[in-house]
Structure formats: structure tokens, C-alpha cells
N, C-alpha and C. Protein backbone atom coordinates (compact mmCIF):
# COMPACT_ATOMS: atom_id res chain seq x y z
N UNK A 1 -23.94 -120.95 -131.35
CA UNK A 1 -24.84 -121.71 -130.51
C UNK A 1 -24.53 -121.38 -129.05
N UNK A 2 -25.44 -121.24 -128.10
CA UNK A 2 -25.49 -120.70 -127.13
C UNK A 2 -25.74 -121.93 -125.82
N UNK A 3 -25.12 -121.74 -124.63
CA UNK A 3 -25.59 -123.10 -123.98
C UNK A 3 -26.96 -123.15 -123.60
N UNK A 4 -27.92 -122.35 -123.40
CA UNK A 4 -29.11 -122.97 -123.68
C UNK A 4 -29.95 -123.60 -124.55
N UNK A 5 -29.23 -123.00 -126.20
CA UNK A 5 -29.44 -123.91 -127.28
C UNK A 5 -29.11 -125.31 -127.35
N UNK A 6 -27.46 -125.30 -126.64
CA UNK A 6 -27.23 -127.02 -126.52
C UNK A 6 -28.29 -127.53 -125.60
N UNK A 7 -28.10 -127.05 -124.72
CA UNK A 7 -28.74 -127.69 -123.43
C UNK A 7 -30.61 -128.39 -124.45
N UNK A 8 -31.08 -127.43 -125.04
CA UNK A 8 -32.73 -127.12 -125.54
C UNK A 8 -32.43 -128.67 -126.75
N UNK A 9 -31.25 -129.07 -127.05
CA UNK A 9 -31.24 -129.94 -128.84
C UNK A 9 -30.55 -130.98 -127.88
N UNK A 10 -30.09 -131.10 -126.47
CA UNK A 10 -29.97 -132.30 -126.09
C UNK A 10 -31.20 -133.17 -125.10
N UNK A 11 -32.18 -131.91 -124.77
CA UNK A 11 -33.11 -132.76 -124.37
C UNK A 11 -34.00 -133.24 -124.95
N UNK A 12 -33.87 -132.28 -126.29
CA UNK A 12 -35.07 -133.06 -127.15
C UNK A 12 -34.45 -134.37 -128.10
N UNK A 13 -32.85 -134.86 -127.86
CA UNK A 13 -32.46 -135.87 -128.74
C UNK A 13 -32.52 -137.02 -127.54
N UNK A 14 -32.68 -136.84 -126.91
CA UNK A 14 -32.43 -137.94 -125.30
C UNK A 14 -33.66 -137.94 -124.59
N UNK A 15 -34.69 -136.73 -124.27
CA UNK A 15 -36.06 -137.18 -123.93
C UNK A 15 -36.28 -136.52 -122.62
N UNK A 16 -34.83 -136.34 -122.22
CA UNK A 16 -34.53 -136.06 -120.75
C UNK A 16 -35.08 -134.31 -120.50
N UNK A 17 -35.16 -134.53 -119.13
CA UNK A 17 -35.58 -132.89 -119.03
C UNK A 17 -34.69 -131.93 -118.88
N UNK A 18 -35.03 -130.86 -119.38
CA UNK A 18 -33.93 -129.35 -119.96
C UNK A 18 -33.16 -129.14 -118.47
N UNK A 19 -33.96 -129.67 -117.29
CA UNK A 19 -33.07 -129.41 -116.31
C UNK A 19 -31.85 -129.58 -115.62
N UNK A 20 -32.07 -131.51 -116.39
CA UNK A 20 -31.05 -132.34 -115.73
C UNK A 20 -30.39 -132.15 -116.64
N UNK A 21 -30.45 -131.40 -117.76
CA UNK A 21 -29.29 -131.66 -118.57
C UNK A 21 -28.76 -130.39 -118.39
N UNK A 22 -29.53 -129.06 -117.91
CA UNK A 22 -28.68 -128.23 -117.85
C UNK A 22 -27.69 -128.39 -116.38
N UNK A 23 -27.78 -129.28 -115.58
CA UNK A 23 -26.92 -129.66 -114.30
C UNK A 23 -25.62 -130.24 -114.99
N UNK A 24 -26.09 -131.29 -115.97
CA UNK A 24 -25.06 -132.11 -116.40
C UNK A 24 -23.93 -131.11 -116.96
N UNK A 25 -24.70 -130.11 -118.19
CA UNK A 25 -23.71 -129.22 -118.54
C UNK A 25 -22.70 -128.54 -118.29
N UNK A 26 -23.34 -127.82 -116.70
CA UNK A 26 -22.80 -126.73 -116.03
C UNK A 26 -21.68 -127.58 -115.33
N UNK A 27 -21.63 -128.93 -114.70
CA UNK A 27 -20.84 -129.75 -113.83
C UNK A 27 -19.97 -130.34 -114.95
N UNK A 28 -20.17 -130.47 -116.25
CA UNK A 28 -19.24 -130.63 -116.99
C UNK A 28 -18.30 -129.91 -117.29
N UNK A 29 -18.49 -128.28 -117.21
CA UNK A 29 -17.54 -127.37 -117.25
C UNK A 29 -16.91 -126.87 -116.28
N UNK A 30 -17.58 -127.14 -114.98
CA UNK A 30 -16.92 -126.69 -113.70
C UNK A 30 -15.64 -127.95 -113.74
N UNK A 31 -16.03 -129.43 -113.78
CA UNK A 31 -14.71 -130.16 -113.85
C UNK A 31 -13.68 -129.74 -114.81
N UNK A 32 -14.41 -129.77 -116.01
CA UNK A 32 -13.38 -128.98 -117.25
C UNK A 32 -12.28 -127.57 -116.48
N UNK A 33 -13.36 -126.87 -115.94
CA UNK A 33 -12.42 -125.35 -115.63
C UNK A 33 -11.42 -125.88 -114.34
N UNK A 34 -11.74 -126.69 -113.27
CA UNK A 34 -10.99 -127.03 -112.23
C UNK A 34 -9.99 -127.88 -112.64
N UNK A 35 -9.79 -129.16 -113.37
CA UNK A 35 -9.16 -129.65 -114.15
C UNK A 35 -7.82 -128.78 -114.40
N UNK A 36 -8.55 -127.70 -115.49
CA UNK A 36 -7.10 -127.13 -116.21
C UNK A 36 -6.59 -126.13 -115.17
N UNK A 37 -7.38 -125.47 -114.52
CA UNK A 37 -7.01 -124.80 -113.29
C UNK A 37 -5.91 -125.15 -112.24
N UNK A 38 -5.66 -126.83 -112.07
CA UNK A 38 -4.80 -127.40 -111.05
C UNK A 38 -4.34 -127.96 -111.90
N UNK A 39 -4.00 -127.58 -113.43
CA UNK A 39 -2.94 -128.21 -114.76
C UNK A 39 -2.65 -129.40 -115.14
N UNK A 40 -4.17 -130.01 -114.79
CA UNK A 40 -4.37 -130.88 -115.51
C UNK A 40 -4.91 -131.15 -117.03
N UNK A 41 -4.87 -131.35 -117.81
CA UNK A 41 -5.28 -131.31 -119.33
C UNK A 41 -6.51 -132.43 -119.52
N UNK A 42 -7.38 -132.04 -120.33
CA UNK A 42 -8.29 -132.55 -120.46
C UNK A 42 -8.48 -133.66 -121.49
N UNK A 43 -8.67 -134.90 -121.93
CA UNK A 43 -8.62 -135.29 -123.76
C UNK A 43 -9.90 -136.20 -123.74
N UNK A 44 -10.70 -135.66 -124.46
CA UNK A 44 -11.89 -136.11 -125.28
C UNK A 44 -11.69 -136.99 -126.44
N UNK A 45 -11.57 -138.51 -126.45
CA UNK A 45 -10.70 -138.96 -127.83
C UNK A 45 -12.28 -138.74 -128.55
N UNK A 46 -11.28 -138.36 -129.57
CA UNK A 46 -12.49 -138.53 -130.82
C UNK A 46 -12.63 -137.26 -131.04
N UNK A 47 -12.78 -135.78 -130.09
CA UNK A 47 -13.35 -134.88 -130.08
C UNK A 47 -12.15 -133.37 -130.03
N UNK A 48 -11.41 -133.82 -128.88
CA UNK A 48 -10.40 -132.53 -128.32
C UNK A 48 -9.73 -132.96 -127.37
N UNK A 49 -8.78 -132.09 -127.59
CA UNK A 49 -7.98 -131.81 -125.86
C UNK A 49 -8.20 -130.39 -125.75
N UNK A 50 -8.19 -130.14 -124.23
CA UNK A 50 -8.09 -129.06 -124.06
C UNK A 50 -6.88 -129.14 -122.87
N UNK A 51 -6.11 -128.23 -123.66
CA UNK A 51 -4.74 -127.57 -122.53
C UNK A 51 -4.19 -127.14 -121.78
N UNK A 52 -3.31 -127.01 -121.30
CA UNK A 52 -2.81 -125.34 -120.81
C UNK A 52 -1.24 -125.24 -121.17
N UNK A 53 -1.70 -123.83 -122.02
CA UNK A 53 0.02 -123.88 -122.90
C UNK A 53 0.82 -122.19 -121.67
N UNK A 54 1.70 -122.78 -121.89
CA UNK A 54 2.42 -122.11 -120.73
C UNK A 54 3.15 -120.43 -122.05
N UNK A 55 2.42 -118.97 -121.45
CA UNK A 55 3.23 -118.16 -122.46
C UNK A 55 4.56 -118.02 -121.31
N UNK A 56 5.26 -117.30 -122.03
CA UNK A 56 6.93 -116.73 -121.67
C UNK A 56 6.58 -115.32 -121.04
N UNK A 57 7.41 -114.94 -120.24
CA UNK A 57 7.33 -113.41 -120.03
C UNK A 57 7.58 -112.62 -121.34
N UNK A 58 7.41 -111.69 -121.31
CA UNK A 58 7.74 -110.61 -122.71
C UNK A 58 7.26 -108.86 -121.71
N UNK A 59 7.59 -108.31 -123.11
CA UNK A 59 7.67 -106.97 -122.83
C UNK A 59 6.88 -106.22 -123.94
N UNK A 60 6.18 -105.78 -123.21
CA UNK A 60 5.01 -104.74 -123.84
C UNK A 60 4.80 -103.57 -123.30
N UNK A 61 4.31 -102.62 -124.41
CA UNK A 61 4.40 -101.20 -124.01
C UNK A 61 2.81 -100.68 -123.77
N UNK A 62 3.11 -99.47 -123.03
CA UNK A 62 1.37 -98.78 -122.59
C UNK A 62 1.81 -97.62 -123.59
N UNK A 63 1.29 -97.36 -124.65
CA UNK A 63 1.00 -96.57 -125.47
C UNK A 63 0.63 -95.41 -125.08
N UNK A 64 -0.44 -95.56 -124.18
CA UNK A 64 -1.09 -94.14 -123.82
C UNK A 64 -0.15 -93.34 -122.48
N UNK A 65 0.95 -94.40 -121.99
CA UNK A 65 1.98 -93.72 -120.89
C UNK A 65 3.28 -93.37 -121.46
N UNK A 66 3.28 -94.40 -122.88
CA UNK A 66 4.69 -94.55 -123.38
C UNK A 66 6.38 -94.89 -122.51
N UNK A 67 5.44 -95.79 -121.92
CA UNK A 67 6.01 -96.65 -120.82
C UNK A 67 6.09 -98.14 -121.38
N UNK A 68 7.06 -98.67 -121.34
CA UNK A 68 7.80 -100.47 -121.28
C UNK A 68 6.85 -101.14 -119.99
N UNK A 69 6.32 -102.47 -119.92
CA UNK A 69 6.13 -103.24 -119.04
C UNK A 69 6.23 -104.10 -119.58
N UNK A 70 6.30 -105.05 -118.36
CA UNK A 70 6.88 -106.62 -118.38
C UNK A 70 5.84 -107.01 -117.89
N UNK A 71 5.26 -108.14 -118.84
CA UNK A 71 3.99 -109.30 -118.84
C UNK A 71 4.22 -110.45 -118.59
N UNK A 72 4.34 -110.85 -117.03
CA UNK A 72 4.82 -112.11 -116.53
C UNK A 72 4.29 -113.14 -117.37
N UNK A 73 5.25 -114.27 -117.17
CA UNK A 73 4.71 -115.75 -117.41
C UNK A 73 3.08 -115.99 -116.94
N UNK A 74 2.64 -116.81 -117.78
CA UNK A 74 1.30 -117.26 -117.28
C UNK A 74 0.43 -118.34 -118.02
N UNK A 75 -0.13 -119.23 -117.58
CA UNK A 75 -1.25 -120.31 -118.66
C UNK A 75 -2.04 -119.80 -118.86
N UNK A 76 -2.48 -120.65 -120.15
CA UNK A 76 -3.63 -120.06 -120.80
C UNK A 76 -4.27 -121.07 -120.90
N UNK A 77 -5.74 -122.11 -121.15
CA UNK A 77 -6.41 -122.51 -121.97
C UNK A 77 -6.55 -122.32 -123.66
N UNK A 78 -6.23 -123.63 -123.86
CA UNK A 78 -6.34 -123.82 -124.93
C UNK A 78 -6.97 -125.44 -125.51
N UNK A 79 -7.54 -125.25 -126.79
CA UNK A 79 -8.40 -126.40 -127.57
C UNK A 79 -7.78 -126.61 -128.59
N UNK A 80 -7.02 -127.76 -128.47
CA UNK A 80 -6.95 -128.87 -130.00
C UNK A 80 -7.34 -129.88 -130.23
N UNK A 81 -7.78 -129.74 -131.29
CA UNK A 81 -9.37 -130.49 -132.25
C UNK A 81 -8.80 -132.32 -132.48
N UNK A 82 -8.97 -132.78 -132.56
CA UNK A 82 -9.04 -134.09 -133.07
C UNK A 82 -8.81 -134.22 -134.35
N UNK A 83 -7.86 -135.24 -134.87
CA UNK A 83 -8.25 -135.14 -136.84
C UNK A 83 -9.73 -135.47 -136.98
N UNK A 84 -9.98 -136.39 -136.80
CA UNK A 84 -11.23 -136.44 -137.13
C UNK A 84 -12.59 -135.28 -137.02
N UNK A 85 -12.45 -134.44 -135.87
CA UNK A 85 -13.16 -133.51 -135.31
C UNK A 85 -12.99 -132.29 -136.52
N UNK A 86 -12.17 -132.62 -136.70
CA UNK A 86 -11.13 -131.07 -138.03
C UNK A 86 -11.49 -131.60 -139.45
N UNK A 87 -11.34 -133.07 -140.06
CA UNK A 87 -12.23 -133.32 -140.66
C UNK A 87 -13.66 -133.44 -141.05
N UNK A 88 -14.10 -133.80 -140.18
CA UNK A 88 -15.58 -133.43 -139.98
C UNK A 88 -16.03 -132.04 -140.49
N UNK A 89 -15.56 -130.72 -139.65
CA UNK A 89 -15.81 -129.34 -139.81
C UNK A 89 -15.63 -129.19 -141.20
N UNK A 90 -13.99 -129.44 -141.54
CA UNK A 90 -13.69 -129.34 -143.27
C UNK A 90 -14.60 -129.79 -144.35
N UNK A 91 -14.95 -130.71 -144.10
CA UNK A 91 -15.91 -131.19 -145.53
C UNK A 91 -17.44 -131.14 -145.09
N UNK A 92 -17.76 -130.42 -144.44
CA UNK A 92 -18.89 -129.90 -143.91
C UNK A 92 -19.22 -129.11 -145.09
N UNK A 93 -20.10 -128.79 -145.98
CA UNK A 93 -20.48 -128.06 -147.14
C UNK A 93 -22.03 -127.93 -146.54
N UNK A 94 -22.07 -126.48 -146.41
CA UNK A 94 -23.54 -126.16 -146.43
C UNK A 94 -24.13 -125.83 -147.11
């Protein structure tokens, strides 16, 4: 599903126009991305959290130089589901 698909199945469940909801959308993810950006974590009860899991430095190779490099520390984004949210999906039978 694509965000104009959400955006297209929430205005027709609410009435509202495709516009304001595509504002709502886009400002929902800009807080979402700024949020985890200044490491703050996000939690949706019922639905998700979304994270930021911290990797370790490590060491990885360039194959095509056959050269060692070192892959600093860094966050990532990440999504964990809700039980309920994970239930839901699971007994979902189509």
C-alpha cells in the first residue's frame, strides 16, 4: 500500500478531503522523522513503537579493494509492533 492509497481509503472512511488528509499524513511523518532524529522514540499504544537502536562500530571489508574498513557507530530506526498489532497480522487468514 502506497501513501496515496492510505491517504485515497482515509478520505473516503472520514468524508474529509484527500487534501487535508494528505497534510495530516505528511506532518505526521515529518514529527515521526524529527522525533527519532533528536532520539526521541516514538509509542503508539495499541499499534508500535518506533525506535532508535544504537549499532556498535564493526569492521567490514571492500571486496572489490580487498581492503578492511571500520563502520562507525550509528542509529538506526526501527519498528516494534504491539502484541496486539502482531496478533492481529497472525490470525489474519485470507
Amino acid at each position: 500500500m502506497t501513501k496515496a492509497e492510505i491517504v485515497a481509503v482515509i478520505a473516503q472512511r472520514t468524508g474529509m478531503e484527500k487534501v487535508n488528509i494528505q497534510e495530516i499524513v505528511e506532518e505526521f511523518m515529518n514529527v515521526l522523522k524529527s522525533s527519532l532524529a533528536n532520539g526521541e522514540n516514538v509509542y503508539l499504544r495499541g499499534f508500535g513503537s518506533f525506535i532508535i537502536k544504537r549499532r556498535a562500530e564493526k569492521t567490514g571489508r571492500n571486496i572489490s579493494k580487498n581492503t578492511t574498513i571500520i563502520i562507525p557507530a550509528h542509529n538506526i530506526p526501527a519498528f516494534k509492533p504491539a502484541k496486539t498489532f502482531v496478533e492481529e497480522v497472525k490470525n489474519h487468514v485470507k
